[in-house]
C-alpha atoms as a PDB file:
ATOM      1  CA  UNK A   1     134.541  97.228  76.600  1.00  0.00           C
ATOM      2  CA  UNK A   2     138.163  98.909  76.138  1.00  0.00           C
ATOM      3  CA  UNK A   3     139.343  97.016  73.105  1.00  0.00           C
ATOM      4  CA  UNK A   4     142.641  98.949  71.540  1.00  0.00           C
ATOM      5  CA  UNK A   5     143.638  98.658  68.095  1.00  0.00           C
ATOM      6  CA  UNK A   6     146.806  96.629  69.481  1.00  0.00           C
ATOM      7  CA  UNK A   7     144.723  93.723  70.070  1.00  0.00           C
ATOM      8  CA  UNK A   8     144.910  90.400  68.586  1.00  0.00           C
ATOM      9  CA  UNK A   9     140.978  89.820  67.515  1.00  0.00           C
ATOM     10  CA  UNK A  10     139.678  90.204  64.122  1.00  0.00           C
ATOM     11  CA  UNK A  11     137.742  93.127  63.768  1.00  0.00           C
ATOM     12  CA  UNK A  12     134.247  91.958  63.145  1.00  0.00           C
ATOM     13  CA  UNK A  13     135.125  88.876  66.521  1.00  0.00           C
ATOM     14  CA  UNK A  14     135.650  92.458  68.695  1.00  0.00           C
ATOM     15  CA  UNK A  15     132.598  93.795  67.740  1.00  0.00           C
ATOM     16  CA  UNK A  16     130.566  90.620  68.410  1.00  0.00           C
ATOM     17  CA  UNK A  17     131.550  90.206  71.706  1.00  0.00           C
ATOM     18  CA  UNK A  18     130.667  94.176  72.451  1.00  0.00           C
ATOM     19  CA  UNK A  19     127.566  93.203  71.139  1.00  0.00           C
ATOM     20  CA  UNK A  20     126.837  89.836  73.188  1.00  0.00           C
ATOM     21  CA  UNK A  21     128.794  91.412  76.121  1.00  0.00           C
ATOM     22  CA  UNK A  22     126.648  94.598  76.453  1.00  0.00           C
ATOM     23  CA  UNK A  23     123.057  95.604  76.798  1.00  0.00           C
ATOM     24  CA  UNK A  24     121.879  98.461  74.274  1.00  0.00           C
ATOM     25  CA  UNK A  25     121.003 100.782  76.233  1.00  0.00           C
ATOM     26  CA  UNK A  26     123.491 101.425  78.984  1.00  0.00           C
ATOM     27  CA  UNK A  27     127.035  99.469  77.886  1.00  0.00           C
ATOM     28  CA  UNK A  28     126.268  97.129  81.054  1.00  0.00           C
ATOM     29  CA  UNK A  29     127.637  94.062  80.639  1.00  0.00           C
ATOM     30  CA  UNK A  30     125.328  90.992  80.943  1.00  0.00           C
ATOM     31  CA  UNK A  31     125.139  87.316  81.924  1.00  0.00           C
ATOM     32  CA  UNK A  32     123.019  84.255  80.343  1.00  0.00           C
ATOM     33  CA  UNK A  33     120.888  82.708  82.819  1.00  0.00           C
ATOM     34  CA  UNK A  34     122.226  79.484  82.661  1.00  0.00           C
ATOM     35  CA  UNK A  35     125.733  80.785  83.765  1.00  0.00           C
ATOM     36  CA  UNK A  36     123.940  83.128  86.374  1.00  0.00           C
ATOM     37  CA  UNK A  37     122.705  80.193  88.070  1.00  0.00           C
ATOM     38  CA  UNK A  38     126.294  77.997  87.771  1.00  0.00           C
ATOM     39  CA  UNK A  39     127.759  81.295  89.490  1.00  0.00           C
ATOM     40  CA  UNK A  40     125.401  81.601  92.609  1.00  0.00           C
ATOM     41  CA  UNK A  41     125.883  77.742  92.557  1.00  0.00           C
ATOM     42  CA  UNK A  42     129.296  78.222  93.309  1.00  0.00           C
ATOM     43  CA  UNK A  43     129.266  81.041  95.571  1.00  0.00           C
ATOM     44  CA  UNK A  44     127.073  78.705  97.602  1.00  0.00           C
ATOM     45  CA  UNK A  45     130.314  76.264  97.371  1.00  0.00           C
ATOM     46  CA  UNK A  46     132.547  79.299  98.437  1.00  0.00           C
ATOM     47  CA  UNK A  47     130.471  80.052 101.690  1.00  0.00           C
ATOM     48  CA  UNK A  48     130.541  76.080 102.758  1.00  0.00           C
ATOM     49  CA  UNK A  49     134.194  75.964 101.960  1.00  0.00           C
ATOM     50  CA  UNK A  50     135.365  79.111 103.241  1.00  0.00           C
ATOM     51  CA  UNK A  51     132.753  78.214 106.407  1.00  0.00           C
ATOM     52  CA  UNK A  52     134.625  74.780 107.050  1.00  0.00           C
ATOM     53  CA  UNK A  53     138.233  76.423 106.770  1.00  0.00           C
ATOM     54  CA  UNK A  54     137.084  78.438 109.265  1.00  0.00           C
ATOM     55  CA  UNK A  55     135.826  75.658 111.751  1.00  0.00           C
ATOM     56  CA  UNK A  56     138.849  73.779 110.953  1.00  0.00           C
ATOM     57  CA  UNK A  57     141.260  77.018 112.198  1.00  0.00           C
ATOM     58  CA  UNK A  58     139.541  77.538 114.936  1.00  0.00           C
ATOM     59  CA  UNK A  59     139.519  73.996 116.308  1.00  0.00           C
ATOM     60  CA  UNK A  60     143.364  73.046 114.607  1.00  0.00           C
ATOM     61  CA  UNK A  61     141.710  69.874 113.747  1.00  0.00           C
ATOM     62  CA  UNK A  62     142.476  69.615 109.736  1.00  0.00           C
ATOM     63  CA  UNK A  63     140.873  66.045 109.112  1.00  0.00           C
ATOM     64  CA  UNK A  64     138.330  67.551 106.774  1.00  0.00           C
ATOM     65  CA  UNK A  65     141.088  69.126 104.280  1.00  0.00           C
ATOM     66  CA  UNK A  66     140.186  66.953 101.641  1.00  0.00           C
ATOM     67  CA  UNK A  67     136.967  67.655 102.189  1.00  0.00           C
ATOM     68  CA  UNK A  68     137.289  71.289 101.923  1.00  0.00           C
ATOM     69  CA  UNK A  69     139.820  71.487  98.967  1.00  0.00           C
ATOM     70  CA  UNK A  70     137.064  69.130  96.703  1.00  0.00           C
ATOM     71  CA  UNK A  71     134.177  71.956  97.819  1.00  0.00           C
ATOM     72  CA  UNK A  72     136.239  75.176  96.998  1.00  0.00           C
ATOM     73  CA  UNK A  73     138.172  73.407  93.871  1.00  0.00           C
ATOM     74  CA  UNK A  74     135.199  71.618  92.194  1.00  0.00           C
ATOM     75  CA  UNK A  75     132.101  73.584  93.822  1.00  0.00           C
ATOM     76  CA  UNK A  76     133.732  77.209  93.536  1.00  0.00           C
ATOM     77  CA  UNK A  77     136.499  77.290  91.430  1.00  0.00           C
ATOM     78  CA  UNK A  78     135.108  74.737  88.685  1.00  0.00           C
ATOM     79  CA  UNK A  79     131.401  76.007  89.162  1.00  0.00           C
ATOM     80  CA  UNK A  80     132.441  79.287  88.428  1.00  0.00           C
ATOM     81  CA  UNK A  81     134.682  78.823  86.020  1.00  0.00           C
ATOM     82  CA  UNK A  82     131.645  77.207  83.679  1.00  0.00           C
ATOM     83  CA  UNK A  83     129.303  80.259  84.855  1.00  0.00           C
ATOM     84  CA  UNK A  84     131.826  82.805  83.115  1.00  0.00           C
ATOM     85  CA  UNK A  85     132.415  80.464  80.149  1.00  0.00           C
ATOM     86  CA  UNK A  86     128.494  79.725  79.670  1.00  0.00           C
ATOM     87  CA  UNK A  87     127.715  83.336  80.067  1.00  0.00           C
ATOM     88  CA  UNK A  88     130.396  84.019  77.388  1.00  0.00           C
ATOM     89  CA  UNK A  89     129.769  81.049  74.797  1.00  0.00           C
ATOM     90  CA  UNK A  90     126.073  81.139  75.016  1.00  0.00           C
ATOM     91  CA  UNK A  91     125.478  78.350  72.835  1.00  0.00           C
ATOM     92  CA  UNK A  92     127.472  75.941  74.441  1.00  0.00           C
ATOM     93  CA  UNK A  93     125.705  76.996  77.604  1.00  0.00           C
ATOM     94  CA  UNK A  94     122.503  76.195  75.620  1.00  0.00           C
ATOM     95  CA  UNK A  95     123.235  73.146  74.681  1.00  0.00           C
ATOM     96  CA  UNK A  96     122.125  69.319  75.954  1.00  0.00           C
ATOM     97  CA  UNK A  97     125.850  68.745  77.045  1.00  0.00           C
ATOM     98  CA  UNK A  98     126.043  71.880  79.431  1.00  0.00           C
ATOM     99  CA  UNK A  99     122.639  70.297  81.010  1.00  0.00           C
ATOM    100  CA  UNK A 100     124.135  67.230  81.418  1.00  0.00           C
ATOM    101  CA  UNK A 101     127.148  68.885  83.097  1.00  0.00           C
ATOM    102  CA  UNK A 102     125.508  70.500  85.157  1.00  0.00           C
ATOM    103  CA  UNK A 103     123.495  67.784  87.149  1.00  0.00           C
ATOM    104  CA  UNK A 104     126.272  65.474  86.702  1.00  0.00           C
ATOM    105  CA  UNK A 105     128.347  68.369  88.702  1.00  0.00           C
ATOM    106  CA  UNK A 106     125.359  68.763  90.890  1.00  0.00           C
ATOM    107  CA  UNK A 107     124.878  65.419  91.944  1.00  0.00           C
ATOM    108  CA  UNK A 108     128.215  64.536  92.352  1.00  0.00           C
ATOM    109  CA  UNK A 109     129.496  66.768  94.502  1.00  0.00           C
ATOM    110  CA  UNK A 110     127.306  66.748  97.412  1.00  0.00           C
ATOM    111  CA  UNK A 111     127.544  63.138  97.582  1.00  0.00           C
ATOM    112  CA  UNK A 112     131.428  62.927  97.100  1.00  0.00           C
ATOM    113  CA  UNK A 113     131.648  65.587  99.868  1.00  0.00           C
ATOM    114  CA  UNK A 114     129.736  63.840 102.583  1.00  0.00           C
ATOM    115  CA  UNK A 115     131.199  60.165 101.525  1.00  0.00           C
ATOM    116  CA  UNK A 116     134.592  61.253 101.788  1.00  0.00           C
ATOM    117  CA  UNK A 117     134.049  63.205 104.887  1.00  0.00           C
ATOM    118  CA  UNK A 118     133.152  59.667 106.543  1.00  0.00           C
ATOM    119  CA  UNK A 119     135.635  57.752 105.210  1.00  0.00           C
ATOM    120  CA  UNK A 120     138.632  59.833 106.553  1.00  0.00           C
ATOM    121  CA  UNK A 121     136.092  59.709 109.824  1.00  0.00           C
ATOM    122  CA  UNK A 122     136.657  55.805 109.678  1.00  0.00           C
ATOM    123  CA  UNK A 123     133.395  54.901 107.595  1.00  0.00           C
ATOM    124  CA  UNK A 124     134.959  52.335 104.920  1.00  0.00           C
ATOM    125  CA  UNK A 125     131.067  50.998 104.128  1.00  0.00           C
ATOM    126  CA  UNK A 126     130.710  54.277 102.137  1.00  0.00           C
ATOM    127  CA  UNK A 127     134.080  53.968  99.879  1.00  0.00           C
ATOM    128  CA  UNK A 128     131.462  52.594  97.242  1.00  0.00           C
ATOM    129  CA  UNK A 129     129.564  55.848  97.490  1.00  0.00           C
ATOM    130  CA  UNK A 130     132.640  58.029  97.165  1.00  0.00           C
ATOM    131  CA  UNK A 131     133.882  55.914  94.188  1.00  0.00           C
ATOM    132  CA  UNK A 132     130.130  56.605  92.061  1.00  0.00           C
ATOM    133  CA  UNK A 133     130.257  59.965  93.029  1.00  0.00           C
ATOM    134  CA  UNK A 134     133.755  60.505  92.058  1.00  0.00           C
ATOM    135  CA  UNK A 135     132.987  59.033  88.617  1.00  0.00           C
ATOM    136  CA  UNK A 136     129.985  60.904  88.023  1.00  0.00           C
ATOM    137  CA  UNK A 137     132.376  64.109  88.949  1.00  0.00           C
ATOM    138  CA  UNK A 138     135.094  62.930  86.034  1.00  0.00           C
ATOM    139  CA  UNK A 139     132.378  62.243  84.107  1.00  0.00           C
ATOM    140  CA  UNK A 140     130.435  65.762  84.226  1.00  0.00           C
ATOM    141  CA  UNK A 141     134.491  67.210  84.060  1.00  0.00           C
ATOM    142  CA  UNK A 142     134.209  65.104  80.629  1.00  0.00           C
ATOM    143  CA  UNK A 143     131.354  66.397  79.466  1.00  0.00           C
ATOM    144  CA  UNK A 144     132.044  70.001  80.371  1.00  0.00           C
ATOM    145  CA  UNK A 145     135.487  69.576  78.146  1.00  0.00           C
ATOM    146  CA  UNK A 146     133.168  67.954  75.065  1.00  0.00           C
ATOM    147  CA  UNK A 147     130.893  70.989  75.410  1.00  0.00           C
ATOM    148  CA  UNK A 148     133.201  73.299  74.941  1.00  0.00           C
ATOM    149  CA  UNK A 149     135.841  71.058  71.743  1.00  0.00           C
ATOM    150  CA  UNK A 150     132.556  71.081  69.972  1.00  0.00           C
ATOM    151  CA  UNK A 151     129.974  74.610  70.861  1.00  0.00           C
ATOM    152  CA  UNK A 152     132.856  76.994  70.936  1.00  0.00           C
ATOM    153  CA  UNK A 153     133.525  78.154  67.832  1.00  0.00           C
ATOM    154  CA  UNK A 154     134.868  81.237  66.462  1.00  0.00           C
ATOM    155  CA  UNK A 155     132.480  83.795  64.444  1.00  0.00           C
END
Protein backbone atom coordinates (compact mmCIF):
# COMPACT_ATOMS: atom_id res chain seq x y z
CA UNK A 1 0.00 0.00 0.00
CA UNK A 2 1.60 3.51 -1.12
CA UNK A 3 0.60 5.62 1.83
CA UNK A 4 2.77 9.14 1.74
CA UNK A 5 3.43 11.12 4.67
CA UNK A 6 0.97 13.83 3.03
CA UNK A 7 -1.90 11.81 3.93
CA UNK A 8 -4.67 12.59 6.16
CA UNK A 9 -4.78 9.18 8.47
CA UNK A 10 -3.40 8.92 11.84
CA UNK A 11 -0.42 7.04 11.92
CA UNK A 12 -1.23 3.94 13.85
CA UNK A 13 -5.18 3.93 11.38
CA UNK A 14 -2.38 3.62 8.23
CA UNK A 15 -0.71 0.92 9.63
CA UNK A 16 -3.86 -1.06 10.51
CA UNK A 17 -5.23 -1.07 7.33
CA UNK A 18 -1.60 -2.33 5.79
CA UNK A 19 -2.04 -4.85 8.18
CA UNK A 20 -5.82 -5.99 7.48
CA UNK A 21 -5.22 -5.06 3.78
CA UNK A 22 -2.18 -7.36 3.21
CA UNK A 23 -1.17 -10.94 3.68
CA UNK A 24 2.33 -11.46 5.53
CA UNK A 25 4.03 -12.99 3.35
CA UNK A 26 3.77 -11.45 -0.08
CA UNK A 27 2.07 -7.65 0.42
CA UNK A 28 -1.04 -9.20 -1.59
CA UNK A 29 -3.91 -7.63 -0.75
CA UNK A 30 -6.85 -9.77 0.52
CA UNK A 31 -10.65 -10.06 0.71
CA UNK A 32 -13.05 -11.47 3.64
CA UNK A 33 -15.15 -14.15 2.45
CA UNK A 34 -18.25 -12.67 3.11
CA UNK A 35 -17.45 -9.72 0.69
CA UNK A 36 -15.87 -12.31 -1.82
CA UNK A 37 -19.12 -13.84 -2.17
CA UNK A 38 -21.27 -10.22 -2.34
CA UNK A 39 -18.66 -9.49 -5.28
CA UNK A 40 -19.15 -12.68 -7.51
CA UNK A 41 -22.86 -12.01 -6.52
CA UNK A 42 -22.74 -9.00 -8.35
CA UNK A 43 -20.68 -9.83 -11.20
CA UNK A 44 -23.41 -12.41 -11.75
CA UNK A 45 -25.80 -9.13 -11.81
CA UNK A 46 -23.28 -7.46 -14.30
CA UNK A 47 -23.40 -10.44 -16.86
CA UNK A 48 -27.51 -10.49 -16.74
CA UNK A 49 -27.54 -6.77 -17.06
CA UNK A 50 -24.93 -6.18 -19.47
CA UNK A 51 -26.59 -9.56 -21.33
CA UNK A 52 -30.13 -7.80 -21.51
CA UNK A 53 -28.61 -4.35 -22.78
CA UNK A 54 -27.35 -6.28 -25.28
CA UNK A 55 -30.66 -8.08 -26.40
CA UNK A 56 -32.36 -4.87 -26.04
CA UNK A 57 -29.70 -3.09 -28.80
CA UNK A 58 -29.91 -5.56 -30.93
CA UNK A 59 -33.69 -5.82 -31.18
CA UNK A 60 -34.26 -1.60 -30.50
CA UNK A 61 -37.00 -2.77 -28.34
CA UNK A 62 -36.14 -0.84 -24.83
CA UNK A 63 -39.32 -2.02 -22.78
CA UNK A 64 -37.12 -3.83 -20.32
CA UNK A 65 -35.01 -0.54 -19.30
CA UNK A 66 -36.31 -0.51 -16.01
CA UNK A 67 -35.67 -3.78 -15.76
CA UNK A 68 -32.13 -3.57 -16.63
CA UNK A 69 -31.20 -0.30 -14.74
CA UNK A 70 -32.71 -2.14 -11.19
CA UNK A 71 -30.21 -5.37 -12.15
CA UNK A 72 -26.97 -3.31 -12.92
CA UNK A 73 -27.85 -0.46 -10.14
CA UNK A 74 -28.98 -2.72 -7.23
CA UNK A 75 -27.44 -6.25 -8.35
CA UNK A 76 -23.95 -4.79 -9.59
CA UNK A 77 -23.38 -1.53 -8.51
CA UNK A 78 -24.99 -1.92 -4.87
CA UNK A 79 -23.77 -5.66 -4.57
CA UNK A 80 -20.46 -4.61 -5.13
CA UNK A 81 -20.31 -1.74 -3.46
CA UNK A 82 -21.08 -3.87 0.03
CA UNK A 83 -18.40 -6.60 -1.21
CA UNK A 84 -15.56 -3.81 -1.09
CA UNK A 85 -16.99 -2.26 2.11
CA UNK A 86 -17.41 -5.82 3.91
CA UNK A 87 -14.03 -6.86 2.76
CA UNK A 88 -12.72 -3.54 4.22
CA UNK A 89 -14.81 -3.23 7.61
CA UNK A 90 -14.65 -6.83 8.48
CA UNK A 91 -16.68 -6.62 11.43
CA UNK A 92 -19.52 -5.07 10.05
CA UNK A 93 -19.34 -7.74 7.39
CA UNK A 94 -19.42 -10.17 10.38
CA UNK A 95 -22.10 -9.05 11.87
CA UNK A 96 -26.09 -10.30 12.12
CA UNK A 97 -27.09 -7.04 10.18
CA UNK A 98 -24.77 -7.71 7.06
CA UNK A 99 -26.60 -11.34 7.08
CA UNK A 100 -29.71 -9.89 7.12
CA UNK A 101 -28.72 -7.59 4.23
CA UNK A 102 -27.69 -9.84 2.38
CA UNK A 103 -30.78 -12.21 1.92
CA UNK A 104 -32.97 -9.32 2.16
CA UNK A 105 -30.84 -8.07 -1.09
CA UNK A 106 -30.97 -11.58 -2.32
CA UNK A 107 -34.46 -12.19 -2.20
CA UNK A 108 -35.54 -9.08 -3.31
CA UNK A 109 -34.06 -8.60 -6.28
CA UNK A 110 -34.82 -11.55 -8.28
CA UNK A 111 -38.34 -11.20 -7.49
CA UNK A 112 -38.55 -7.34 -8.14
CA UNK A 113 -36.80 -8.07 -11.48
CA UNK A 114 -39.16 -10.61 -12.90
CA UNK A 115 -42.44 -8.73 -11.34
CA UNK A 116 -41.60 -5.62 -12.89
CA UNK A 117 -40.59 -7.14 -16.10
CA UNK A 118 -44.41 -8.32 -16.35
CA UNK A 119 -45.97 -5.46 -15.34
CA UNK A 120 -44.47 -3.10 -18.03
CA UNK A 121 -45.42 -6.48 -20.23
CA UNK A 122 -49.14 -5.71 -19.17
CA UNK A 123 -49.29 -8.16 -16.05
CA UNK A 124 -51.05 -5.75 -13.35
CA UNK A 125 -51.96 -9.17 -11.10
CA UNK A 126 -48.24 -9.08 -10.09
CA UNK A 127 -48.03 -5.19 -8.94
CA UNK A 128 -48.50 -6.84 -5.38
CA UNK A 129 -45.38 -8.89 -5.95
CA UNK A 130 -43.31 -5.96 -7.18
CA UNK A 131 -44.54 -3.80 -4.24
CA UNK A 132 -43.14 -6.78 -1.38
CA UNK A 133 -40.20 -7.11 -3.25
CA UNK A 134 -39.54 -3.51 -3.55
CA UNK A 135 -39.94 -3.16 0.23
CA UNK A 136 -37.87 -5.94 1.14
CA UNK A 137 -35.15 -4.09 -1.32
CA UNK A 138 -35.56 -0.58 0.87
CA UNK A 139 -35.57 -2.57 3.63
CA UNK A 140 -32.16 -4.63 3.11
CA UNK A 141 -30.88 -0.78 1.65
CA UNK A 142 -31.91 0.06 5.46
CA UNK A 143 -30.24 -2.38 7.00
CA UNK A 144 -27.06 -2.17 4.96
CA UNK A 145 -26.97 1.80 6.09
CA UNK A 146 -27.57 0.57 10.04
CA UNK A 147 -24.67 -1.85 9.55
CA UNK A 148 -22.41 0.38 8.64
CA UNK A 149 -23.76 3.95 11.41
CA UNK A 150 -23.11 1.33 13.99
CA UNK A 151 -19.88 -1.56 12.95
CA UNK A 152 -17.73 1.05 11.36
CA UNK A 153 -15.76 2.54 13.67
CA UNK A 154 -12.47 4.08 13.65
CA UNK A 155 -9.36 2.27 15.48
Amino acid sequence: MNITASTALPADHIEHAERTQRTKDNGVATFSPVGIIWLKLAVVYLIIGVGMGIMMGASQDFTMRPVHAHINLLGWATMALAGLIYSVFPDAGQSKLARLHFWLANISLPFMAIALGFVITGTAALVPVLAASEIVAALGILVFAANLFLNLKAR
